[in-house]
C-alpha atoms as a PDB file:
ATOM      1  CA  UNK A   1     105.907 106.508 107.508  1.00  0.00           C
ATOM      2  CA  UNK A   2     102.100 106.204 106.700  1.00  0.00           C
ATOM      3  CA  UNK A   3     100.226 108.705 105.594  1.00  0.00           C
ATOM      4  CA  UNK A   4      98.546 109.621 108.815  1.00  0.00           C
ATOM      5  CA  UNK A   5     102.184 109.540 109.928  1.00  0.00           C
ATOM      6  CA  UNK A   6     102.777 111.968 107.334  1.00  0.00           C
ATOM      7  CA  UNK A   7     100.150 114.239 107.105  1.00  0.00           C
ATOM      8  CA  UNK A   8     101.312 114.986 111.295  1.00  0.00           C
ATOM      9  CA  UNK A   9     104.647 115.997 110.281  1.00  0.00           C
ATOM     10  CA  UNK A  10     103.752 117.872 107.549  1.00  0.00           C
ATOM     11  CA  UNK A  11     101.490 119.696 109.975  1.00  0.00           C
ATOM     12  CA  UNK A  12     104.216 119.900 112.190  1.00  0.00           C
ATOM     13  CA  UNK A  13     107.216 121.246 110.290  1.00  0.00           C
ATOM     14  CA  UNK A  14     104.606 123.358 108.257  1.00  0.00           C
ATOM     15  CA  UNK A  15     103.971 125.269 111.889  1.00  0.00           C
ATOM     16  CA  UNK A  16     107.134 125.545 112.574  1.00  0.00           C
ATOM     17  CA  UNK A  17     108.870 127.137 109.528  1.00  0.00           C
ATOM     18  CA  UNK A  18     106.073 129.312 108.987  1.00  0.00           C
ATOM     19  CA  UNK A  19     104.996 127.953 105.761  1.00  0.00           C
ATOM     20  CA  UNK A  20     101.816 127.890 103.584  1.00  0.00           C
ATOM     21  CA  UNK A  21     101.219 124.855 101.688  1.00  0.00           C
ATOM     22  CA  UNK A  22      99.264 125.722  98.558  1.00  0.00           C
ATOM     23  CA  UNK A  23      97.631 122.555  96.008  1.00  0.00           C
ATOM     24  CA  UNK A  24      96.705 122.882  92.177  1.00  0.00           C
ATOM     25  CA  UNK A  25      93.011 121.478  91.701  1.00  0.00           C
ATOM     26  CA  UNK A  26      95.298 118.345  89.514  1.00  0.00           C
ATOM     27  CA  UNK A  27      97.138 117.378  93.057  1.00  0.00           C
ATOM     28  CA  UNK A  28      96.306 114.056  94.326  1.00  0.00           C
ATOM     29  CA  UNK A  29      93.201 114.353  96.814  1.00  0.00           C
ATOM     30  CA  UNK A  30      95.625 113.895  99.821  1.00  0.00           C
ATOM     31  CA  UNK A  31      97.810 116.475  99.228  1.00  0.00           C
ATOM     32  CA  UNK A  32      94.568 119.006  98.359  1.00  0.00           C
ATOM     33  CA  UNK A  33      92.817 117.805 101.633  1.00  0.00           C
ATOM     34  CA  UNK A  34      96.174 119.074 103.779  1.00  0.00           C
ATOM     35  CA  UNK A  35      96.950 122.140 101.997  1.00  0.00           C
ATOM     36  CA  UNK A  36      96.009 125.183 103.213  1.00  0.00           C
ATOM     37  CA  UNK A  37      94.676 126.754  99.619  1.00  0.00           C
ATOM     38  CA  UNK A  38      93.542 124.953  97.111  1.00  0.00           C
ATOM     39  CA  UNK A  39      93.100 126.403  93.495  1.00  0.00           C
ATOM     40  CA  UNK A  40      94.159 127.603  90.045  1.00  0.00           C
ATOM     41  CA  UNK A  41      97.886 128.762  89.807  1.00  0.00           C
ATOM     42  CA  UNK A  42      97.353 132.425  89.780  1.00  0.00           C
ATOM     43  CA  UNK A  43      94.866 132.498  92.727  1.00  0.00           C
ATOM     44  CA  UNK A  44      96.987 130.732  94.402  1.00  0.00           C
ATOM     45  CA  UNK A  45     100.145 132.754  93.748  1.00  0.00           C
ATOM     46  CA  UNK A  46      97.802 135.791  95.329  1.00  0.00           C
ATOM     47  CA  UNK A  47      96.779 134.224  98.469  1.00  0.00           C
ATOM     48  CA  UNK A  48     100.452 132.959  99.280  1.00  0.00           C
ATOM     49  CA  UNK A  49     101.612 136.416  98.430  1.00  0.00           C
ATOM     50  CA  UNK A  50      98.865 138.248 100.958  1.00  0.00           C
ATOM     51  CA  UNK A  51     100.062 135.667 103.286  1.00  0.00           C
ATOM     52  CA  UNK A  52     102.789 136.385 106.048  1.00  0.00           C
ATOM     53  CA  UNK A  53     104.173 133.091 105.399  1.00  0.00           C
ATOM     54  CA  UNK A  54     108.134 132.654 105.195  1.00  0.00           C
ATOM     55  CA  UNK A  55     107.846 130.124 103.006  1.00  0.00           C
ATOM     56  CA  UNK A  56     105.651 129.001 100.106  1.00  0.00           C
ATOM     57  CA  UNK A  57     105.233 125.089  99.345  1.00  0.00           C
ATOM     58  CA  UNK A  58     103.826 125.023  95.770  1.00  0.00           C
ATOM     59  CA  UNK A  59     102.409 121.205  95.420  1.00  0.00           C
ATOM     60  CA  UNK A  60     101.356 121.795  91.610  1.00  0.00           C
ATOM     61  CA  UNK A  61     104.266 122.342  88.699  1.00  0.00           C
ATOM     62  CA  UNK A  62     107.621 124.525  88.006  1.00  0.00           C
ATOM     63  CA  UNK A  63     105.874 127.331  86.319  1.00  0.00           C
ATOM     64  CA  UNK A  64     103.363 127.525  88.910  1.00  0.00           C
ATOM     65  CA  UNK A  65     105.901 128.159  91.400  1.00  0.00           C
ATOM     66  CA  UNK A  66     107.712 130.401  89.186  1.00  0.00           C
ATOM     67  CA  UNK A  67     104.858 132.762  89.091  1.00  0.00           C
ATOM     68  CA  UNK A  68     104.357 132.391  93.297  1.00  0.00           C
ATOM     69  CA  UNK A  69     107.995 133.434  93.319  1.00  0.00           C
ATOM     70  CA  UNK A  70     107.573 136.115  90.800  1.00  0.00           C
ATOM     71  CA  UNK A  71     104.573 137.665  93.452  1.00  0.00           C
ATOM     72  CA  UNK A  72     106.391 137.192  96.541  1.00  0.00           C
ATOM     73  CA  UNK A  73     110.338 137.490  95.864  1.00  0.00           C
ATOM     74  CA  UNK A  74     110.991 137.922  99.220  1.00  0.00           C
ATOM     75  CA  UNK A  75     110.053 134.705 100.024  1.00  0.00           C
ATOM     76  CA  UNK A  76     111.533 131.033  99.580  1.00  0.00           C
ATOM     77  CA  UNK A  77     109.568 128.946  97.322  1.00  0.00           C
ATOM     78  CA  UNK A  78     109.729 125.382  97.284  1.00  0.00           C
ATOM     79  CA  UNK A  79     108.463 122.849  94.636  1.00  0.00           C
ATOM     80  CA  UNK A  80     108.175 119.316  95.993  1.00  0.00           C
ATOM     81  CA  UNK A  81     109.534 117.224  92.728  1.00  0.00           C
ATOM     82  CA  UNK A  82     111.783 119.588  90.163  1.00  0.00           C
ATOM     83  CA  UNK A  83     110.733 116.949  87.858  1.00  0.00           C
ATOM     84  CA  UNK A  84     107.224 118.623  87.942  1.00  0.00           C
ATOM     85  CA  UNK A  85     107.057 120.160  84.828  1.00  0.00           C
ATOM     86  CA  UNK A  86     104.715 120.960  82.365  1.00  0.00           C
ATOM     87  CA  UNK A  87     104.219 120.060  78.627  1.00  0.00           C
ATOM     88  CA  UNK A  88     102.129 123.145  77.909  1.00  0.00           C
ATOM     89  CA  UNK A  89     105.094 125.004  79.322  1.00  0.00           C
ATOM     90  CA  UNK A  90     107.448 123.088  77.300  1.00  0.00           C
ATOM     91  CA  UNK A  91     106.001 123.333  74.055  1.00  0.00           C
ATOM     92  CA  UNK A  92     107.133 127.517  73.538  1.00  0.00           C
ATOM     93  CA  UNK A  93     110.939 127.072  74.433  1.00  0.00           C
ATOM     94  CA  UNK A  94     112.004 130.882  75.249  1.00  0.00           C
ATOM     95  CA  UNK A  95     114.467 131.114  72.682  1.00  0.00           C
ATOM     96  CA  UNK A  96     112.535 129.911  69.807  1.00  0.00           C
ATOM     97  CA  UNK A  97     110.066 131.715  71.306  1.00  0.00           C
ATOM     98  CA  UNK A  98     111.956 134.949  71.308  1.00  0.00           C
ATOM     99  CA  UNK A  99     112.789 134.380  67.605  1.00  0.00           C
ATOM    100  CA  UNK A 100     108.830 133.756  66.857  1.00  0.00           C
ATOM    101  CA  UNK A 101     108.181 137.303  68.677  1.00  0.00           C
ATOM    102  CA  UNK A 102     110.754 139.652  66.838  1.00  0.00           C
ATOM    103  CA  UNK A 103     109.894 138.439  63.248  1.00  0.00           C
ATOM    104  CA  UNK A 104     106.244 139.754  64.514  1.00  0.00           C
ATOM    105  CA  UNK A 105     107.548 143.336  65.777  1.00  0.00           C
ATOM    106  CA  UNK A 106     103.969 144.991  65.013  1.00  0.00           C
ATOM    107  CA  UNK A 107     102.007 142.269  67.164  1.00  0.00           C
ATOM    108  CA  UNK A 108     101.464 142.513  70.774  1.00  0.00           C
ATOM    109  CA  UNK A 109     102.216 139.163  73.072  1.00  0.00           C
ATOM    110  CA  UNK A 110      99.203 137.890  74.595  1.00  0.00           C
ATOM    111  CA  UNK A 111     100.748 135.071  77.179  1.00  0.00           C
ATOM    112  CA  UNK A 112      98.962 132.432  78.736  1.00  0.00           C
ATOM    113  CA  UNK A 113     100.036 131.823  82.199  1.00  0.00           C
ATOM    114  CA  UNK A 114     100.791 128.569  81.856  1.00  0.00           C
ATOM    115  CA  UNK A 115     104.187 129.243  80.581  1.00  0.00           C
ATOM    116  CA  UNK A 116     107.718 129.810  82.057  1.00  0.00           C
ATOM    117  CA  UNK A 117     109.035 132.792  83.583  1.00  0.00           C
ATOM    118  CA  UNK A 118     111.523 133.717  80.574  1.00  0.00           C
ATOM    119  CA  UNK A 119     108.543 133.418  78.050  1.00  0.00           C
ATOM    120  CA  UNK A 120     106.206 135.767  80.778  1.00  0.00           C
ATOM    121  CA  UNK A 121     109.365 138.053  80.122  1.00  0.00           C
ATOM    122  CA  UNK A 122     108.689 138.163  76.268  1.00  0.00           C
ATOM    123  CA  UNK A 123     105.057 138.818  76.617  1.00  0.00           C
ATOM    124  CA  UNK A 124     103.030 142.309  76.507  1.00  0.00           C
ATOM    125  CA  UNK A 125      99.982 140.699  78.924  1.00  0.00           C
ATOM    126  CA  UNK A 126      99.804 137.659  80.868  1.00  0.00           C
ATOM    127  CA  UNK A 127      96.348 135.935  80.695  1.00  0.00           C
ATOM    128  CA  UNK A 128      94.562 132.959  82.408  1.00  0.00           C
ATOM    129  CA  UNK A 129      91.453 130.583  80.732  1.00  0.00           C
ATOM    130  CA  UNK A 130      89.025 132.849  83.702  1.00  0.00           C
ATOM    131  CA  UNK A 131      90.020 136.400  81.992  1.00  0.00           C
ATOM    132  CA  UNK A 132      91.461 136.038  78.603  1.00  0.00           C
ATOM    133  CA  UNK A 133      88.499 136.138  76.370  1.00  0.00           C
ATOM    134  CA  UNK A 134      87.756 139.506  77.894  1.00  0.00           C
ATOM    135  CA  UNK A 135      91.414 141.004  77.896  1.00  0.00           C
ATOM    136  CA  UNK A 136      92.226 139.952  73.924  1.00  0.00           C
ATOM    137  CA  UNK A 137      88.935 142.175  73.298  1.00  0.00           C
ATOM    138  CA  UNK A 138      90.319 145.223  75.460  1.00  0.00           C
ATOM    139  CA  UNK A 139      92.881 145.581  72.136  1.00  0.00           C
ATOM    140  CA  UNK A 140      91.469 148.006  69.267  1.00  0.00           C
ATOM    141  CA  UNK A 141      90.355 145.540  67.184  1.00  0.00           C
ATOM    142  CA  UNK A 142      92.986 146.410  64.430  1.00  0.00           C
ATOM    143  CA  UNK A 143      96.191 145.621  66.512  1.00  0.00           C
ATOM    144  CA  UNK A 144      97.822 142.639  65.696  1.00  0.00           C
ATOM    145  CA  UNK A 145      98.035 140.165  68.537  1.00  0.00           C
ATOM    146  CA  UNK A 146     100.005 136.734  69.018  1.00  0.00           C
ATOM    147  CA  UNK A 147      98.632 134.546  71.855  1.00  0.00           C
ATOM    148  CA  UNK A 148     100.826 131.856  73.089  1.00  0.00           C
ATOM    149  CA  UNK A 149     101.372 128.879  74.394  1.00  0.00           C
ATOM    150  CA  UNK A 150      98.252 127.140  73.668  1.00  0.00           C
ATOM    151  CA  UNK A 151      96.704 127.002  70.296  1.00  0.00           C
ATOM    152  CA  UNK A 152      93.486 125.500  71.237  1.00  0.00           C
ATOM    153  CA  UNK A 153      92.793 128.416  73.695  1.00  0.00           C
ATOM    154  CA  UNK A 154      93.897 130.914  70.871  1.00  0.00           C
ATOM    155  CA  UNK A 155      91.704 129.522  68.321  1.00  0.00           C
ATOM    156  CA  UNK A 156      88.689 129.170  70.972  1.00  0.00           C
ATOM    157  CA  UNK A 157      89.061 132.812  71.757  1.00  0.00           C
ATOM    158  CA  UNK A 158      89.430 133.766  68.100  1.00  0.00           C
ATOM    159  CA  UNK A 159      86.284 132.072  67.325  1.00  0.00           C
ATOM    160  CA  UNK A 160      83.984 133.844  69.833  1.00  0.00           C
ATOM    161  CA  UNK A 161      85.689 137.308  68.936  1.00  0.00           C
ATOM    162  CA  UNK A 162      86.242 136.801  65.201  1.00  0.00           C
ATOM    163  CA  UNK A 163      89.947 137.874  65.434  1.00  0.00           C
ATOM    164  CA  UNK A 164      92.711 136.556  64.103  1.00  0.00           C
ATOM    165  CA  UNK A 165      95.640 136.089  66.185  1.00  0.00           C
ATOM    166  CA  UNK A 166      98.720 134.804  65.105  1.00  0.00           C
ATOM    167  CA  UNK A 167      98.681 131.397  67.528  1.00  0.00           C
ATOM    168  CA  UNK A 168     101.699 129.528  68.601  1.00  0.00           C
ATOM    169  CA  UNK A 169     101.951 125.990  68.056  1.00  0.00           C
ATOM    170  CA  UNK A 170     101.759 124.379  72.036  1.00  0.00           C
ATOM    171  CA  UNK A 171      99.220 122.597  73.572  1.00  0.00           C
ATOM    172  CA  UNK A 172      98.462 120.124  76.872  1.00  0.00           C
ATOM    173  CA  UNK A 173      99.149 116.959  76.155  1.00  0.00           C
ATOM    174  CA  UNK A 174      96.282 115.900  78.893  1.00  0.00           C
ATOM    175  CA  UNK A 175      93.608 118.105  77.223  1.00  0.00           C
ATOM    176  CA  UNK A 176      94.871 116.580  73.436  1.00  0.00           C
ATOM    177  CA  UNK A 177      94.214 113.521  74.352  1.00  0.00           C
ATOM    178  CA  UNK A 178      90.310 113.732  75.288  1.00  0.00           C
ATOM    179  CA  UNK A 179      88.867 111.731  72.801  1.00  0.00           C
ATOM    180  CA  UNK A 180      85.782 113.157  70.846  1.00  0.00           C
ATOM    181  CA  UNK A 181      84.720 109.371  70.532  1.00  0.00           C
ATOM    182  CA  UNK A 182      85.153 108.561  73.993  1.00  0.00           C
ATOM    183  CA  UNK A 183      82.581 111.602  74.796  1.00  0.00           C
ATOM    184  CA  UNK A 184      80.299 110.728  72.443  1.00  0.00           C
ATOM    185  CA  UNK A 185      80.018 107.228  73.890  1.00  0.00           C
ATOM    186  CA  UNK A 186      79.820 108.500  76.932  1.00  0.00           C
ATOM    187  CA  UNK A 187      76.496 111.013  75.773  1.00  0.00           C
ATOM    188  CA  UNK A 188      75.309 108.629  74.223  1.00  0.00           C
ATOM    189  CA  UNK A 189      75.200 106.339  77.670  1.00  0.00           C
ATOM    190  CA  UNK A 190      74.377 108.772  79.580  1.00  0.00           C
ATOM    191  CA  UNK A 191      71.446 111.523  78.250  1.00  0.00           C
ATOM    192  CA  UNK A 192      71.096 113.403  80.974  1.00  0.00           C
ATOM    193  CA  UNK A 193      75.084 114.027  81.558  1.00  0.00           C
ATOM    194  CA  UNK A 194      75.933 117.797  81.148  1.00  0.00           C
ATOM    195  CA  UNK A 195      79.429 117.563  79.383  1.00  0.00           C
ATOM    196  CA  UNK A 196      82.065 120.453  81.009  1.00  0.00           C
ATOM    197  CA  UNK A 197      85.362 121.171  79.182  1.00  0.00           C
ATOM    198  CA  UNK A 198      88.322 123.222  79.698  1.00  0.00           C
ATOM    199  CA  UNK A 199      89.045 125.258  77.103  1.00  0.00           C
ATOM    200  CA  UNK A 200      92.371 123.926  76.346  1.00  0.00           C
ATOM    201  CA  UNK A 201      90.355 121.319  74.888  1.00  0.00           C
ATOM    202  CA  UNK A 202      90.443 120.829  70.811  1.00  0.00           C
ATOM    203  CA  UNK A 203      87.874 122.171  69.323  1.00  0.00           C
ATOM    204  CA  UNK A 204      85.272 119.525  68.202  1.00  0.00           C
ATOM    205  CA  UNK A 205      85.058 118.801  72.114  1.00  0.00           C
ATOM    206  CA  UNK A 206      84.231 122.407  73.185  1.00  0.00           C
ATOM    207  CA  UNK A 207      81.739 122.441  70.312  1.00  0.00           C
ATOM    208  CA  UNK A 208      80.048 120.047  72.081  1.00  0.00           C
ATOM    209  CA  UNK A 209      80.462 121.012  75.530  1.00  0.00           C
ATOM    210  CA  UNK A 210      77.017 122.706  77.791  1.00  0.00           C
ATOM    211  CA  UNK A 211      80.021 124.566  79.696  1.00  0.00           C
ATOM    212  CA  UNK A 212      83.650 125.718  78.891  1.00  0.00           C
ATOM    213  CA  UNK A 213      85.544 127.296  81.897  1.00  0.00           C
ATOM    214  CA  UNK A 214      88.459 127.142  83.692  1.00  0.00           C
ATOM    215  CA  UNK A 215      88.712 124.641  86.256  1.00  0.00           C
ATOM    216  CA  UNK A 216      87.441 127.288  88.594  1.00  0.00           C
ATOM    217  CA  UNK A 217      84.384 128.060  86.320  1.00  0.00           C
ATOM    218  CA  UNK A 218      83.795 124.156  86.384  1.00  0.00           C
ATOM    219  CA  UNK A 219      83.686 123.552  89.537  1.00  0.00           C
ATOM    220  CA  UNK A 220      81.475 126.882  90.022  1.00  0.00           C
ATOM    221  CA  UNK A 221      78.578 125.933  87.517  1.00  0.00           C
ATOM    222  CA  UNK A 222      78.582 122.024  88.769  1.00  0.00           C
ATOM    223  CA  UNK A 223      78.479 122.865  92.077  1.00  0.00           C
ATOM    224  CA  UNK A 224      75.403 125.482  90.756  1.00  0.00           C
ATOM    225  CA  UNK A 225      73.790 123.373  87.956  1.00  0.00           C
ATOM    226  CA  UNK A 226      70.527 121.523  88.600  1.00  0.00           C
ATOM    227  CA  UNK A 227      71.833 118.724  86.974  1.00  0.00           C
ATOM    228  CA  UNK A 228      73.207 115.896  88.647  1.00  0.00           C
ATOM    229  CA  UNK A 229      75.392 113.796  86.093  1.00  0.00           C
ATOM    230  CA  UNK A 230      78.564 115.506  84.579  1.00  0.00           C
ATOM    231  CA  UNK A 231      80.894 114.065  82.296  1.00  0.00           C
ATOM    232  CA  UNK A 232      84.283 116.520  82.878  1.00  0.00           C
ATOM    233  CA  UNK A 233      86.894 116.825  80.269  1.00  0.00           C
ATOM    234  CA  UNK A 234      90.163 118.322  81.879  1.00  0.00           C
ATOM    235  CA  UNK A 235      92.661 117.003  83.833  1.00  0.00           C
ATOM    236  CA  UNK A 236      91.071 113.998  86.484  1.00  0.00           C
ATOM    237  CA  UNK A 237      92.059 115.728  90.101  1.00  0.00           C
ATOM    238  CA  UNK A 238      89.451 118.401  89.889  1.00  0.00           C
ATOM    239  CA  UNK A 239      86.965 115.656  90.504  1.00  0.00           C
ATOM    240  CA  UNK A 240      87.928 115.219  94.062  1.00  0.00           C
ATOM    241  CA  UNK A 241      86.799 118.663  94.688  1.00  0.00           C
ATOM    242  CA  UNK A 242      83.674 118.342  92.719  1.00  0.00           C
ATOM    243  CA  UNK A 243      82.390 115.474  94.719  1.00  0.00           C
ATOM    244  CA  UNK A 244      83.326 117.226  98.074  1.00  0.00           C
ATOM    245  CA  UNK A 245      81.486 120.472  97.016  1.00  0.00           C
ATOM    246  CA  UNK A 246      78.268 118.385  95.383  1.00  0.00           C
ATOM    247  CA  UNK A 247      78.338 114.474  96.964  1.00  0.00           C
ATOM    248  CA  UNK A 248      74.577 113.975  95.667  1.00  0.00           C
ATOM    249  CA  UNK A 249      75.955 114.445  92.046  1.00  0.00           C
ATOM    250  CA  UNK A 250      78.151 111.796  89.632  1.00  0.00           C
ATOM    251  CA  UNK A 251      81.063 112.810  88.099  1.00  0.00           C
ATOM    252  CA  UNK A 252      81.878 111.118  84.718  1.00  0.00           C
ATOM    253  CA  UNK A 253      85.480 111.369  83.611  1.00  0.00           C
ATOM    254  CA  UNK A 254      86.544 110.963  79.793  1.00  0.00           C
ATOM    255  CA  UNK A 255      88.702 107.905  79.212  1.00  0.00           C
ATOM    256  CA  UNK A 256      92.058 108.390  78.043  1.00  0.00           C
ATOM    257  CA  UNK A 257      92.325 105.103  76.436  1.00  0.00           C
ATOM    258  CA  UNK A 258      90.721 101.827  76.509  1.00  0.00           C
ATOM    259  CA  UNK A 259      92.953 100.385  79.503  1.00  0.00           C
ATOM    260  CA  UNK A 260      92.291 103.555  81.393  1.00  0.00           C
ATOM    261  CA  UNK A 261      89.353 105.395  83.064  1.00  0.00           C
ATOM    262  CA  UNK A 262      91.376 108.491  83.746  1.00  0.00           C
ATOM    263  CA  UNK A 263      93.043 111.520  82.311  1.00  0.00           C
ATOM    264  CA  UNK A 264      95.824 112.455  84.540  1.00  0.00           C
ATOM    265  CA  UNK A 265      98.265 114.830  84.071  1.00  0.00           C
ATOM    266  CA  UNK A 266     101.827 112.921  84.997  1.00  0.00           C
ATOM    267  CA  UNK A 267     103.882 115.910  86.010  1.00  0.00           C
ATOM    268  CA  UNK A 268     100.469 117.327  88.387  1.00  0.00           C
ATOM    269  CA  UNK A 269     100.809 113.291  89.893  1.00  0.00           C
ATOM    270  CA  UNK A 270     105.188 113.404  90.684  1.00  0.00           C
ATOM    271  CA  UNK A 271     104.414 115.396  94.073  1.00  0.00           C
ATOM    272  CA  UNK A 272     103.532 113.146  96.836  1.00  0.00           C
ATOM    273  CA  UNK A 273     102.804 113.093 100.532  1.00  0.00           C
ATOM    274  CA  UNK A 274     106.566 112.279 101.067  1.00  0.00           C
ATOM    275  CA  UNK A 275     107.945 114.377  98.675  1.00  0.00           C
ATOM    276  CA  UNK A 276     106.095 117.373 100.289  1.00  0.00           C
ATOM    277  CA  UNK A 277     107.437 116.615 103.637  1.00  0.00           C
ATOM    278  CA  UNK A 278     111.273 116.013 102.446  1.00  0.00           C
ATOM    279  CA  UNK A 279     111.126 119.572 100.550  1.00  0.00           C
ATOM    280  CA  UNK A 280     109.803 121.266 103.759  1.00  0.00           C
ATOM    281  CA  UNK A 281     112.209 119.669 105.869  1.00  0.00           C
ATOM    282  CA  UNK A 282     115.085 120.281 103.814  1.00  0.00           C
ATOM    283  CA  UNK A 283     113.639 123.387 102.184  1.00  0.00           C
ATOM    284  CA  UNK A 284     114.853 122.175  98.565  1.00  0.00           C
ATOM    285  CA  UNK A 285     114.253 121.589  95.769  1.00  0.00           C
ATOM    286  CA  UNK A 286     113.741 126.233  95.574  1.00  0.00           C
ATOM    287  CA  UNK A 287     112.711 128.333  92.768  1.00  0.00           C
ATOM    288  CA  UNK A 288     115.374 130.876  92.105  1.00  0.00           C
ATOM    289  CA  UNK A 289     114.783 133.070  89.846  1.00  0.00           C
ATOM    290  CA  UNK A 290     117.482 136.250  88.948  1.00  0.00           C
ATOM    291  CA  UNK A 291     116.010 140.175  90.146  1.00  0.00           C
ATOM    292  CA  UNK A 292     116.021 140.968  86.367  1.00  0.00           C
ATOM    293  CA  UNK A 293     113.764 138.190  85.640  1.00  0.00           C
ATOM    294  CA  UNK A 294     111.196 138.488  88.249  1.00  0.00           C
ATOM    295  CA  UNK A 295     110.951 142.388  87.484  1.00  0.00           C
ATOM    296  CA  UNK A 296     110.345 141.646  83.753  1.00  0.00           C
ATOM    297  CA  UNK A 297     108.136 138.617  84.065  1.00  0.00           C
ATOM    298  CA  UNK A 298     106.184 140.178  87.003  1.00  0.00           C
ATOM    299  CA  UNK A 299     104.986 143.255  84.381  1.00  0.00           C
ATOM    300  CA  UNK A 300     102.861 141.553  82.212  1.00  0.00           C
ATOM    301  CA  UNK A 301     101.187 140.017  84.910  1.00  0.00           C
ATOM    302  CA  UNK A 302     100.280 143.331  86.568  1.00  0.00           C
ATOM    303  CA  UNK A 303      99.447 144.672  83.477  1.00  0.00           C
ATOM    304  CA  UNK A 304      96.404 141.842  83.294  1.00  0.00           C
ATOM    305  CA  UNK A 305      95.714 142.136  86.927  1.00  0.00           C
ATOM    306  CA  UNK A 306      95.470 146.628  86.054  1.00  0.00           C
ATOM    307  CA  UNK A 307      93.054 145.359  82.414  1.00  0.00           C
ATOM    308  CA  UNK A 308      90.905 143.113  84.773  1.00  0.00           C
ATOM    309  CA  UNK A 309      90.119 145.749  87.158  1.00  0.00           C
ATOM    310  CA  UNK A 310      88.095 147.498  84.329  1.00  0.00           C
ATOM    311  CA  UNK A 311      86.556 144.535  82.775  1.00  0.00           C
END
């Protein structure tokens, strides 16, 4: 099939099994110009879950999913490509993870989200890159925290509130890659570029960053800024909606290497138009997850969701 022919079906089966077709800002544009949200994981968890969908088609990667399946366990969640992983994720296996957590009884687990469900199981609070600055400063000051998966978020947020956390050893392998050089070349030809970073970037590139944000926050302040050259350092699909929100303004993306002008993310790039379609026809590959599991892993997340409330 093509993918007109494609994009029809999809429409097609998508009416008729009731589903909601949700698309991670890293999708490939086609698959974020057909969903019916596009977003960050958590948002998107929420709006599925508020939804009276039956099902939930999660185009982004398994932990993603796991969380829309935590929020909404009465309905069937579908990832198009198991394969879809992510090496954030991967990096705090929940055993060793486990291990790293009870030799630390006296610290508290500050989880980012971007982990799997067993490891949101281990954690005290569940955080994202929007709200986690301001929820590792709701703790007194003297308790002991660890903050996991990602150390260059930990040591980002330790910075700006002069803690100390204990940090886990895991990062993104797409946001370890971003060259410093590469930026710096990239400054250098272009002045008047405002440089945007996630902050799951290392630090030397968020010290020079005019803007560090979640991709949310990123695509908020370009859309906002007065400038009109950015150079972007996270993943390359959030690009497609920055040019549809501001199509007067240039988008510069940070090489990953000399052969390549991009910075994709290869799990965010296994879903495809065709993939999508099998999994909603054949309503596989699912995200099952055991009662016990979604009831522990779903706590910590509505323990951020009570902090956030107040902050």
């Amino acid at each position: 099939m093509t993918d007109k022919e494609l994009i029809e079906q999809i429409a097609r089966v998508k009416k008729e099994k009731n589903a909601v077709i949700l698309a991670h800002y890293y999708q490939v544009p086609e698959i974020q110009d057909i969903a019916d949200y596009v977003g960050d994981s958590l948002q998107l968890s929420q709006l599925a879950a508020a939804t009276n969908a039956d099902i939930i088609v999660f185009a982004g990667v398994h932990f993603m999913a796991e969380t829309a399946k935590i929020l909404s366990p009465g309905k069937k969640v579908l990832l198009p490509d198991l394969e879809a992983g992510c090496s954030l994720a991967s990096s705090a296996p929940a055993g060793q993870f486990a291990a790293f957590v009870n030799a630390h009884p006296d610290h508290k687990v500050v989880t980012y989200i971007n982990c799997t469900a067993e490891v949101k199981a281990l954690s005290d609070v569940i955080v994202t890159s929007s709200n986690a600055l301001k929820i590792v400063e709701s703790f007194p000051k003297e308790q002991k925290l660890i903050f996991a998966p990602d150390k260059n978020l930990g040591a980002y947020i330790n910075g700006k509130t002069g803690r100390d956390m204990l940090l886990w050893d895991g990062a993104c392998e797409v946001h370890e890659t971003i060259s410093t050089k590469r930026i710096i070349n990239l400054k250098m030809q272009n002045p008047d570029a405002l440089l945007v970073a996630h902050p799951e970037c290392k630090a030397p590139v968020l010290i020079m960053a005019d803007f560090i944000g979640s991709t949310a926050a990123m695509l908020k302040f370009t859309q906002q800024s007065d400038s009109k050259k950015f150079i972007v350092a996270t993943e390359t699909g959030i690009i497609h909606q920055m040019e549809k929100l501001s199509p007067g303004k240039e988008f510069l993306v940070v090489p990953a290497d000399e052969t390549c002008a991009c910075n994709d993310c290869p799990y965010m790039k296994l879903n495809t138009l065709e993939k999508l379609y099998l999994c909603m026809v054949h309503e596989k590959p699912e995200i099952i997850l055991s009662a016990e599991l979604i009831e522990k892993a779903k706590l910590p997340i509505m323990k951020m969701l009570e902090l956030s409330k107040n902050l």
